[in-house]
N, C-alpha and C. Protein backbone atom coordinates (compact mmCIF):
# COMPACT_ATOMS: atom_id res chain seq x y z
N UNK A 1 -21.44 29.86 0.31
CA UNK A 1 -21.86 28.48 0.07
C UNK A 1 -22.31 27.87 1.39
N UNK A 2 -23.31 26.61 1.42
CA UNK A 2 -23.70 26.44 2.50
C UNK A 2 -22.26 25.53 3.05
N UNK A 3 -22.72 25.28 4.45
CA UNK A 3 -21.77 24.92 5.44
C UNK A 3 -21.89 23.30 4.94
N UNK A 4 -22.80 22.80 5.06
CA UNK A 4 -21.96 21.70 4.60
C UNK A 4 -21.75 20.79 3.45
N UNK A 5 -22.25 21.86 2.33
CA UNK A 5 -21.22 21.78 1.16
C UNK A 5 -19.82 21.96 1.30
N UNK A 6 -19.50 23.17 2.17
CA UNK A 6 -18.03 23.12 2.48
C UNK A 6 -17.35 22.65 3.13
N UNK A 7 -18.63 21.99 4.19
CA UNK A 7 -17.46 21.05 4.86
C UNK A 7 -17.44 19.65 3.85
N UNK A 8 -18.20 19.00 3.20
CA UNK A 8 -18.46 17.89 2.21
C UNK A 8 -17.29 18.08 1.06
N UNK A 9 -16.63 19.37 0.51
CA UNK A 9 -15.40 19.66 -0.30
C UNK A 9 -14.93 19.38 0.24
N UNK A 10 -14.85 20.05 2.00
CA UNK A 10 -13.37 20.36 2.39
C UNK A 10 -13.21 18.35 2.43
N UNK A 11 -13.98 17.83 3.21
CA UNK A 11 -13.62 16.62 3.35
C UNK A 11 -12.92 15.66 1.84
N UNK A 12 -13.19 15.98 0.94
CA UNK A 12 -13.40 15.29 -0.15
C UNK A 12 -11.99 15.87 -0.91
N UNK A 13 -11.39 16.99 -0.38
CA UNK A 13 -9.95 17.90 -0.72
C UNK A 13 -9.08 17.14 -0.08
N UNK A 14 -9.34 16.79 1.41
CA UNK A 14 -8.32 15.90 2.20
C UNK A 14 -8.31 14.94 1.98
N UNK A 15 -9.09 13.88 1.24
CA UNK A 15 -9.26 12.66 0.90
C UNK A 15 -7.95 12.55 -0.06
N UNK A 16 -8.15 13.19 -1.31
CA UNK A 16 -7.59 13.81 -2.44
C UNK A 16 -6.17 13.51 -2.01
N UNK A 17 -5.71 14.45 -1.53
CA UNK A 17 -4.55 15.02 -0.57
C UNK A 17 -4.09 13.54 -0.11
N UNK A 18 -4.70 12.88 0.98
CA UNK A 18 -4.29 11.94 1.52
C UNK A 18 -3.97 11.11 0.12
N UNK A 19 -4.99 10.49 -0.12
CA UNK A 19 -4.65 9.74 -1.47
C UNK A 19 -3.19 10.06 -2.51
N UNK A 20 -3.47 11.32 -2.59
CA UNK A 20 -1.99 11.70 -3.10
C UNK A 20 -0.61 11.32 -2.77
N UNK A 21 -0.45 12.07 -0.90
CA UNK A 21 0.10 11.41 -0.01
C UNK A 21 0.55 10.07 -0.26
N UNK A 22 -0.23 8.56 -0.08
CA UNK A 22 -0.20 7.59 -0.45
C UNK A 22 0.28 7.15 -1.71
N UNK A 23 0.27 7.83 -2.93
CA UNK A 23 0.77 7.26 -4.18
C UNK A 23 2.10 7.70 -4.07
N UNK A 24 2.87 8.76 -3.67
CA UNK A 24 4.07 9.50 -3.37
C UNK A 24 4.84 8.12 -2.47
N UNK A 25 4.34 8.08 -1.40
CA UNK A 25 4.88 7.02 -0.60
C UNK A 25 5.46 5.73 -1.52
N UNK A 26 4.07 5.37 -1.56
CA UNK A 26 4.72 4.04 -2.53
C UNK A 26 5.48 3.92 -3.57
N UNK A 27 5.18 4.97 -4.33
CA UNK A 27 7.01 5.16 -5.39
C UNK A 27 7.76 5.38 -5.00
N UNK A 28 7.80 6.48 -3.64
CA UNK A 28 9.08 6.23 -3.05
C UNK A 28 9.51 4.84 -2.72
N UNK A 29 8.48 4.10 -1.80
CA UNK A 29 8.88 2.78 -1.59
C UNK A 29 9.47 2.10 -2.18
N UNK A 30 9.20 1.85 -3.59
CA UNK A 30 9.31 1.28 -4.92
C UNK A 30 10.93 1.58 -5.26
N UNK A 31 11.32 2.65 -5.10
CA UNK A 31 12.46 3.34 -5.55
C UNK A 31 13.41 2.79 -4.37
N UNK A 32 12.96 2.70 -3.24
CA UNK A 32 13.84 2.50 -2.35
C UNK A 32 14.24 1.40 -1.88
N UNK A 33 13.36 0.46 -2.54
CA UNK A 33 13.33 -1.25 -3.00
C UNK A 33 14.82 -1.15 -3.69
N UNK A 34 14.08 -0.53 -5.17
CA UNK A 34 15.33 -0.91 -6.00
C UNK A 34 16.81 -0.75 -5.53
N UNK A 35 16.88 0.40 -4.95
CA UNK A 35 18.20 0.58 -4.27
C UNK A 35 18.89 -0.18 -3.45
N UNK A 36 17.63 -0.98 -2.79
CA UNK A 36 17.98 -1.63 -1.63
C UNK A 36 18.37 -1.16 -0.35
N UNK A 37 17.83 -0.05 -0.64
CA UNK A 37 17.10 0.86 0.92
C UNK A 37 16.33 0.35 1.76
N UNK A 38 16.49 -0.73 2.60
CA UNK A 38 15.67 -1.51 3.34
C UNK A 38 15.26 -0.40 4.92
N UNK A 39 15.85 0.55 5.31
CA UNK A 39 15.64 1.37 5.95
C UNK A 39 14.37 2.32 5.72
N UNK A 40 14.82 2.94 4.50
CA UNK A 40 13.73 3.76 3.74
C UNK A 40 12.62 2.75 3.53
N UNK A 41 12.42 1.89 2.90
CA UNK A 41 11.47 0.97 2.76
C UNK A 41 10.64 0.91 3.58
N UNK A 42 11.20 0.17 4.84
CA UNK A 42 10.49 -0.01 5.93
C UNK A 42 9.65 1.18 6.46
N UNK A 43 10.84 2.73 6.77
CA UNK A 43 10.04 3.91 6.93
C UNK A 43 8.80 4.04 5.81
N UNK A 44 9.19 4.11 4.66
CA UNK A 44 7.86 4.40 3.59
C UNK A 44 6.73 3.03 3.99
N UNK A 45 6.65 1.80 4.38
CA UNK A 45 5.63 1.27 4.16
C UNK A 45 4.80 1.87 5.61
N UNK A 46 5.52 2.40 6.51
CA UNK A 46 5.31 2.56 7.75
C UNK A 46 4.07 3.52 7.70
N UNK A 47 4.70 4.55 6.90
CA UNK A 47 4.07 5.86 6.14
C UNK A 47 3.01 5.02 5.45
N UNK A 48 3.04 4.20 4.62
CA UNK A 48 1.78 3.91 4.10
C UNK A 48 0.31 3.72 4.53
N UNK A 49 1.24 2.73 5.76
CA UNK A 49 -0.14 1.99 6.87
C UNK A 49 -0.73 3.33 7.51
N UNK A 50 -0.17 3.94 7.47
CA UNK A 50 -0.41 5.38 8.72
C UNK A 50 -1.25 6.20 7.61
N UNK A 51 -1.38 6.63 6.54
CA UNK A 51 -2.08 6.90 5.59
C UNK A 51 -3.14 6.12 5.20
N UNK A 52 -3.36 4.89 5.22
CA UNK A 52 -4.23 4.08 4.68
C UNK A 52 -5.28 4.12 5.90
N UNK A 53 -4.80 4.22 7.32
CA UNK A 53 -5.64 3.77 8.18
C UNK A 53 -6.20 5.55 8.13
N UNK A 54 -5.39 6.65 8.34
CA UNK A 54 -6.36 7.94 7.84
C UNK A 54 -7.52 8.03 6.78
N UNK A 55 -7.10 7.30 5.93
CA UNK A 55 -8.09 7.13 4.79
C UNK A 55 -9.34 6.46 5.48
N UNK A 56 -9.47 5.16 5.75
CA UNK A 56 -10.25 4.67 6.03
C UNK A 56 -11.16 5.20 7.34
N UNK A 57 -10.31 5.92 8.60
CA UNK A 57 -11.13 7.32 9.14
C UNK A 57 -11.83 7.85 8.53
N UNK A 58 -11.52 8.36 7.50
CA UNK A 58 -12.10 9.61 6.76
C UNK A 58 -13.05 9.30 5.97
N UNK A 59 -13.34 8.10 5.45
CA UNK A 59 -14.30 7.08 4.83
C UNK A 59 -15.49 6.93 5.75
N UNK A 60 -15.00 6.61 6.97
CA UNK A 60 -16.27 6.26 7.96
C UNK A 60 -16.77 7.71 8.20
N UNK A 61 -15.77 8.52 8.76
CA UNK A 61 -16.54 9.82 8.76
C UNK A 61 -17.83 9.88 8.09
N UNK A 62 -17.05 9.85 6.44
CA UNK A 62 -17.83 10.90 5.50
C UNK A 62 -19.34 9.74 5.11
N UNK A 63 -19.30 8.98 5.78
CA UNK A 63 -20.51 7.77 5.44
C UNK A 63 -21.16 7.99 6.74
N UNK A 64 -20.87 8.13 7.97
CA UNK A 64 -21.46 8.38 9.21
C UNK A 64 -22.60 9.93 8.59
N UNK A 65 -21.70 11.20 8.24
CA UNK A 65 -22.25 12.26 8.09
C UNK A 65 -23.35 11.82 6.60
N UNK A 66 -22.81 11.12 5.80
CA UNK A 66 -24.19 11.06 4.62
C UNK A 66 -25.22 10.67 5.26
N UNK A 67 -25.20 9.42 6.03
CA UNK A 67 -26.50 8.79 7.02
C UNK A 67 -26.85 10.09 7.42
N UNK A 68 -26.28 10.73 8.46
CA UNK A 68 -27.12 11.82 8.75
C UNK A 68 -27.94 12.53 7.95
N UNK A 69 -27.57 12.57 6.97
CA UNK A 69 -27.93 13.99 6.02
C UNK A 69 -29.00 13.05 5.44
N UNK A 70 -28.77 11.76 5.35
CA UNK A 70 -30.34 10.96 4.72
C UNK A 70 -31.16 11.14 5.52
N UNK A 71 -30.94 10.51 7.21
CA UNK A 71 -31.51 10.41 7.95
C UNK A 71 -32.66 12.05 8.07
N UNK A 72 -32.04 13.14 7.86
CA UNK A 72 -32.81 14.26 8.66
C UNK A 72 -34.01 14.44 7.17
N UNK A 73 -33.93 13.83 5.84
CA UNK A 73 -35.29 14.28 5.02
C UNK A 73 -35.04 15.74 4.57
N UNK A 74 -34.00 16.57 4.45
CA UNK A 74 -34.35 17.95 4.13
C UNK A 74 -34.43 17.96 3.09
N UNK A 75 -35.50 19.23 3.19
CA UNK A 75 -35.98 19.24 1.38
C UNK A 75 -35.24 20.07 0.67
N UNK A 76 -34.33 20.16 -0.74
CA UNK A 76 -33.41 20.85 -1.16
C UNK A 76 -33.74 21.01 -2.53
N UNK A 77 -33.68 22.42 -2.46
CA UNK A 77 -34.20 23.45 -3.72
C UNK A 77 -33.09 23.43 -4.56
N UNK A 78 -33.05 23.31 -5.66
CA UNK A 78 -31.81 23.38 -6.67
C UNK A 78 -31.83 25.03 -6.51
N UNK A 79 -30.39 25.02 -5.64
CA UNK A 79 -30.09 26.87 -5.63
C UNK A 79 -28.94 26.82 -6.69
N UNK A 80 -27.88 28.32 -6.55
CA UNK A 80 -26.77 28.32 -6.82
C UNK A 80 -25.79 27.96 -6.33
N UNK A 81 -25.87 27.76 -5.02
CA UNK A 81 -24.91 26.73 -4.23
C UNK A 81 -24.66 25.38 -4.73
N UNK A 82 -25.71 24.98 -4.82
CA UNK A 82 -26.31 23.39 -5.30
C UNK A 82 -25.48 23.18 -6.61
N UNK A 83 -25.40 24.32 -7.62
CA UNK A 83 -24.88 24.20 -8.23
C UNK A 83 -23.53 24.09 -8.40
N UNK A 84 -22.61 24.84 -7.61
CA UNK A 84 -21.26 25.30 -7.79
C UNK A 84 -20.68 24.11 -6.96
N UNK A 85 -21.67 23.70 -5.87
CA UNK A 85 -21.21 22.53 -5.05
C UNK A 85 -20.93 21.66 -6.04
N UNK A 86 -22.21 21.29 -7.05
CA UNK A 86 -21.96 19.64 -7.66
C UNK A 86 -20.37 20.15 -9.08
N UNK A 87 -20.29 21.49 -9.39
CA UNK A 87 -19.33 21.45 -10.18
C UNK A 87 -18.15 21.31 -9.54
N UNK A 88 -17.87 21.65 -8.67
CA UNK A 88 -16.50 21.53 -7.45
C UNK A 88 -16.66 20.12 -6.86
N UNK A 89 -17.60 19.73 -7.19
CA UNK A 89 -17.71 17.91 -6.30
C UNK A 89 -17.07 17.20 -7.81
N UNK A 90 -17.49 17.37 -8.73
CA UNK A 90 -17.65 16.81 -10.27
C UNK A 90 -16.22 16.90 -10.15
N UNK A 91 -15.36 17.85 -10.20
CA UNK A 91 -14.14 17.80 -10.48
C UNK A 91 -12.89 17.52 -9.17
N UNK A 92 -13.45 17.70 -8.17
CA UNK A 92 -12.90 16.63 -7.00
C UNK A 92 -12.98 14.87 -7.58
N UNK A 93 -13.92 14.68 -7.95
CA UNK A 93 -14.29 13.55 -8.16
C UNK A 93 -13.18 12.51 -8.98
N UNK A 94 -13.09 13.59 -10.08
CA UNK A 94 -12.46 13.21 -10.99
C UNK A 94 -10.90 13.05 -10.92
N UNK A 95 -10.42 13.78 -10.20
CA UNK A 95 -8.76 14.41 -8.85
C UNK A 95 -9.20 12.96 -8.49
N UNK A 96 -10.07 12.64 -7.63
CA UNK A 96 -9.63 11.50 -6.89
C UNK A 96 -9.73 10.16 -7.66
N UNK A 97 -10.71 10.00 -8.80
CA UNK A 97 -10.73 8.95 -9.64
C UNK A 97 -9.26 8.67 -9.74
N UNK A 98 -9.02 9.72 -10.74
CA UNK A 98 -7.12 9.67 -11.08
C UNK A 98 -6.18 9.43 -10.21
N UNK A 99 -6.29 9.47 -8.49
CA UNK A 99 -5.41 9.39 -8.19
C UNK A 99 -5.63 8.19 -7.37
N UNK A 100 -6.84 7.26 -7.54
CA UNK A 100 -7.31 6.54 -7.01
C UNK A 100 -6.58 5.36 -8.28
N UNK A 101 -6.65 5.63 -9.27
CA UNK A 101 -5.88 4.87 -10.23
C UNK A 101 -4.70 4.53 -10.65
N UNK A 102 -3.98 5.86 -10.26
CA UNK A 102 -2.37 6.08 -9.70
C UNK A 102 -1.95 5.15 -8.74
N UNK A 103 -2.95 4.93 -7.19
CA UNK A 103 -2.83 4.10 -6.67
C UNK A 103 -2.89 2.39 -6.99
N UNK A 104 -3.80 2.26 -7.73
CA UNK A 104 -3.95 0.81 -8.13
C UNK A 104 -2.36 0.92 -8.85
N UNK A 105 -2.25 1.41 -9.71
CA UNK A 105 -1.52 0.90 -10.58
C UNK A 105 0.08 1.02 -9.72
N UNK A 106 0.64 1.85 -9.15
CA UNK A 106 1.35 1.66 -8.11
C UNK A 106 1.38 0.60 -7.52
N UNK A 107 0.15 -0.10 -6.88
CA UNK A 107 -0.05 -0.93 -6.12
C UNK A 107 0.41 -2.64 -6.88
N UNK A 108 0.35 -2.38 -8.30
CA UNK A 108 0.49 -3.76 -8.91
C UNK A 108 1.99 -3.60 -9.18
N UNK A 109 2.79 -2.58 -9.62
CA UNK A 109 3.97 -2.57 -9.71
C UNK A 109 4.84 -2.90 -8.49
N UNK A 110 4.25 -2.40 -7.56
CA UNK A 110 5.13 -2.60 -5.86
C UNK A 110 4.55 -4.29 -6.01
N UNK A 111 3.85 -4.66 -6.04
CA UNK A 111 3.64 -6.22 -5.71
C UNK A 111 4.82 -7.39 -6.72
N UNK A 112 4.88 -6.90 -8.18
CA UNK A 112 6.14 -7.18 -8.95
C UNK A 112 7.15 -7.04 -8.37
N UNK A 113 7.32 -5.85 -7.86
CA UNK A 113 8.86 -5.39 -7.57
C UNK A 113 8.86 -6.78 -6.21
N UNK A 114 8.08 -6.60 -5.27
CA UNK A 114 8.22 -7.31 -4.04
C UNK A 114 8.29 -9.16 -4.57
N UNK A 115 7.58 -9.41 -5.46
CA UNK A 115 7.45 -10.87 -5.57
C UNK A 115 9.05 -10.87 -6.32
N UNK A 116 9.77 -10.08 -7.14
CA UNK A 116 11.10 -9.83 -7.55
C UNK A 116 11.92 -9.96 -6.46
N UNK A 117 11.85 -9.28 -5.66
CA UNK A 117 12.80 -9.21 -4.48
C UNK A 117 13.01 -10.85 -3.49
N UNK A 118 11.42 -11.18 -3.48
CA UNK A 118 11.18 -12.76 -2.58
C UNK A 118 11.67 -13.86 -3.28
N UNK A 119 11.96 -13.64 -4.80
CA UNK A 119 12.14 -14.42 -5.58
C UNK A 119 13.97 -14.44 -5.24
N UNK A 120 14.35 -13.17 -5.66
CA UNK A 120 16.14 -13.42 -5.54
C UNK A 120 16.48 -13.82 -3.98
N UNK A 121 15.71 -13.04 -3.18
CA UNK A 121 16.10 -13.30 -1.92
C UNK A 121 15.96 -15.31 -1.82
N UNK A 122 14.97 -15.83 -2.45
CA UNK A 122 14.81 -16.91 -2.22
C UNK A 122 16.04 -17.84 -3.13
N UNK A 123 16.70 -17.50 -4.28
CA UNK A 123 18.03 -17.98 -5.20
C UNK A 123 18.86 -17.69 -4.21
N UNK A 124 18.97 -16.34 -3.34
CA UNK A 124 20.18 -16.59 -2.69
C UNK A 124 20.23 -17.79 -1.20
N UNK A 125 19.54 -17.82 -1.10
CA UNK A 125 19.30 -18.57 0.43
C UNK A 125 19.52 -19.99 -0.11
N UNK A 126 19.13 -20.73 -0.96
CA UNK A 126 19.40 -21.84 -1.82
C UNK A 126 21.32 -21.83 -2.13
N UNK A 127 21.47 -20.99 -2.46
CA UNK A 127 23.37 -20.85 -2.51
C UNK A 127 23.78 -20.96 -1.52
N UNK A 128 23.18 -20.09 -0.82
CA UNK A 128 24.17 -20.51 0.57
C UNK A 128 24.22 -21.51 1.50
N UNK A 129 22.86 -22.44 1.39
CA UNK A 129 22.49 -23.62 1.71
C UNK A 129 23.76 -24.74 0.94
N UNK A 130 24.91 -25.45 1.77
CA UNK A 130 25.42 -26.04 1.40
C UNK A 130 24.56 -27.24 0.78
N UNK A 131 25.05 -27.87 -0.44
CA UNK A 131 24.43 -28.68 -1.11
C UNK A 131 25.25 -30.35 -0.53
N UNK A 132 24.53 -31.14 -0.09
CA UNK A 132 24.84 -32.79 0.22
C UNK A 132 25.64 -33.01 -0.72
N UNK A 133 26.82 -33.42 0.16
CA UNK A 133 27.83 -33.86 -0.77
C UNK A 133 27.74 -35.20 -1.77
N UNK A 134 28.54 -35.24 -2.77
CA UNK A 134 28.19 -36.90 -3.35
C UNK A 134 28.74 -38.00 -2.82
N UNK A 135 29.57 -37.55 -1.91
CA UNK A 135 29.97 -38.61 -1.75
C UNK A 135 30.66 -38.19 -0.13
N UNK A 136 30.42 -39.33 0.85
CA UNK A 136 30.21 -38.64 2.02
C UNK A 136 31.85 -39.97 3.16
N UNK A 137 31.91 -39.38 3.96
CA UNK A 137 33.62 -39.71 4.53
C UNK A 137 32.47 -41.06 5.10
N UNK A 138 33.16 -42.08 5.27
CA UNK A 138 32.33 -43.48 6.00
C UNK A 138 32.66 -43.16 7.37
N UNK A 139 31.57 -43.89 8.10
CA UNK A 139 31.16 -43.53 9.54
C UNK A 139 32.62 -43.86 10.09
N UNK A 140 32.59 -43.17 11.43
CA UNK A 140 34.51 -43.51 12.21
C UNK A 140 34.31 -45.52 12.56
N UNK A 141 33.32 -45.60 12.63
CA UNK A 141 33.01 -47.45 13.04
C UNK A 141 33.59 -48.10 12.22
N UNK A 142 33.38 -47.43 10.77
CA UNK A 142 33.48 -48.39 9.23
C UNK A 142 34.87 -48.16 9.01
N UNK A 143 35.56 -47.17 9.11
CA UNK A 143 36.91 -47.01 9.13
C UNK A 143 37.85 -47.58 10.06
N UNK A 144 37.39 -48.10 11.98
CA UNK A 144 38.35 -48.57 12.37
C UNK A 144 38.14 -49.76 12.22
N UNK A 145 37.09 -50.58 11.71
CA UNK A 145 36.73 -52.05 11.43
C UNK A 145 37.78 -52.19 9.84
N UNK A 146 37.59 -51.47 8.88
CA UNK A 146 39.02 -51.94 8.12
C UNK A 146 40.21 -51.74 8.41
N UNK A 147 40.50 -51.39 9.39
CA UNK A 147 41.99 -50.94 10.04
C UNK A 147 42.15 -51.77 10.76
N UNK A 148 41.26 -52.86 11.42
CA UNK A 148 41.28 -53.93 12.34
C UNK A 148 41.50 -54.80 11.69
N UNK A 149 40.76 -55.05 10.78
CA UNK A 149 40.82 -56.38 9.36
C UNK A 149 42.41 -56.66 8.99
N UNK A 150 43.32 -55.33 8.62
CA UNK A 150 44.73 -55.55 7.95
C UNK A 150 45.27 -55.34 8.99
């Protein structure tokens, strides 16, 4: 197969991969919420950012190298490469659709779970906030002025 059909898979396998990577993370995250694994948490979102910013590498890459490949005009014969490339691209494609959807939907559940968490965290901070009493001791002034009176 030509070279950079294979390098255009290989890139498009690691994408995959990474992406995968990333949906793993965040259920872990998710899971480690619930527990109240604030350790793990923190490690998994850590893991996330560090994945997300690979991704987005690998994005510019693979858009830097298409420019090229616009840029140079080559003229391309529908071979058998051409072919086996677009069936191995077709079904990469589809790997990453799915796991690109895995992600969204991950992504809306971790935002529940988190607005869940900001929410109790926010009931408890309200409890522990002593509440103004109803009725409050009179200033030490007001107390020795009726003690002066009798």
């Amino acid at each position: 197969m030509n070279q950079n059909y294979s390098n255009a898979l290989a890139a498009m396998e690691h994408y995959v991969e990474l992406v995968s990577r990333l949906a793993v993370a965040i259920q872990s995250g998710q899971e480690a919420l619930v527990r109240m694994d604030l350790g793990a948490f923190e490690r998994l979102t850590v893991e996330q950012e560090h994945l997300c910013s690979e991704l987005k590498v690998l994005q510019l890459s693979a858009e830097l190298a298409s420019d090229l490949r616009m840029n140079k005009n080559e003229e391309n014969s529908v071979s058998g490469d051409e072919a086996e490339f677009g069936r191995q691209r077709a079904a990469l494609s589809r790997r990453c659709m799915a796991m690109q959807e895995r992600v969204r939907r991950l992504n809306r559940i971790n935002q529940f779970f988190l607005n869940r968490a900001r929410q109790s965290l926010e009931v408890l901070l309200r409890l522990a906030i002593p509440a103004d009493a109803t009725y409050s001791v009179p200033p030490r002034d007001f107390a020795t002025l009726l003690a002066n009176e009798e």
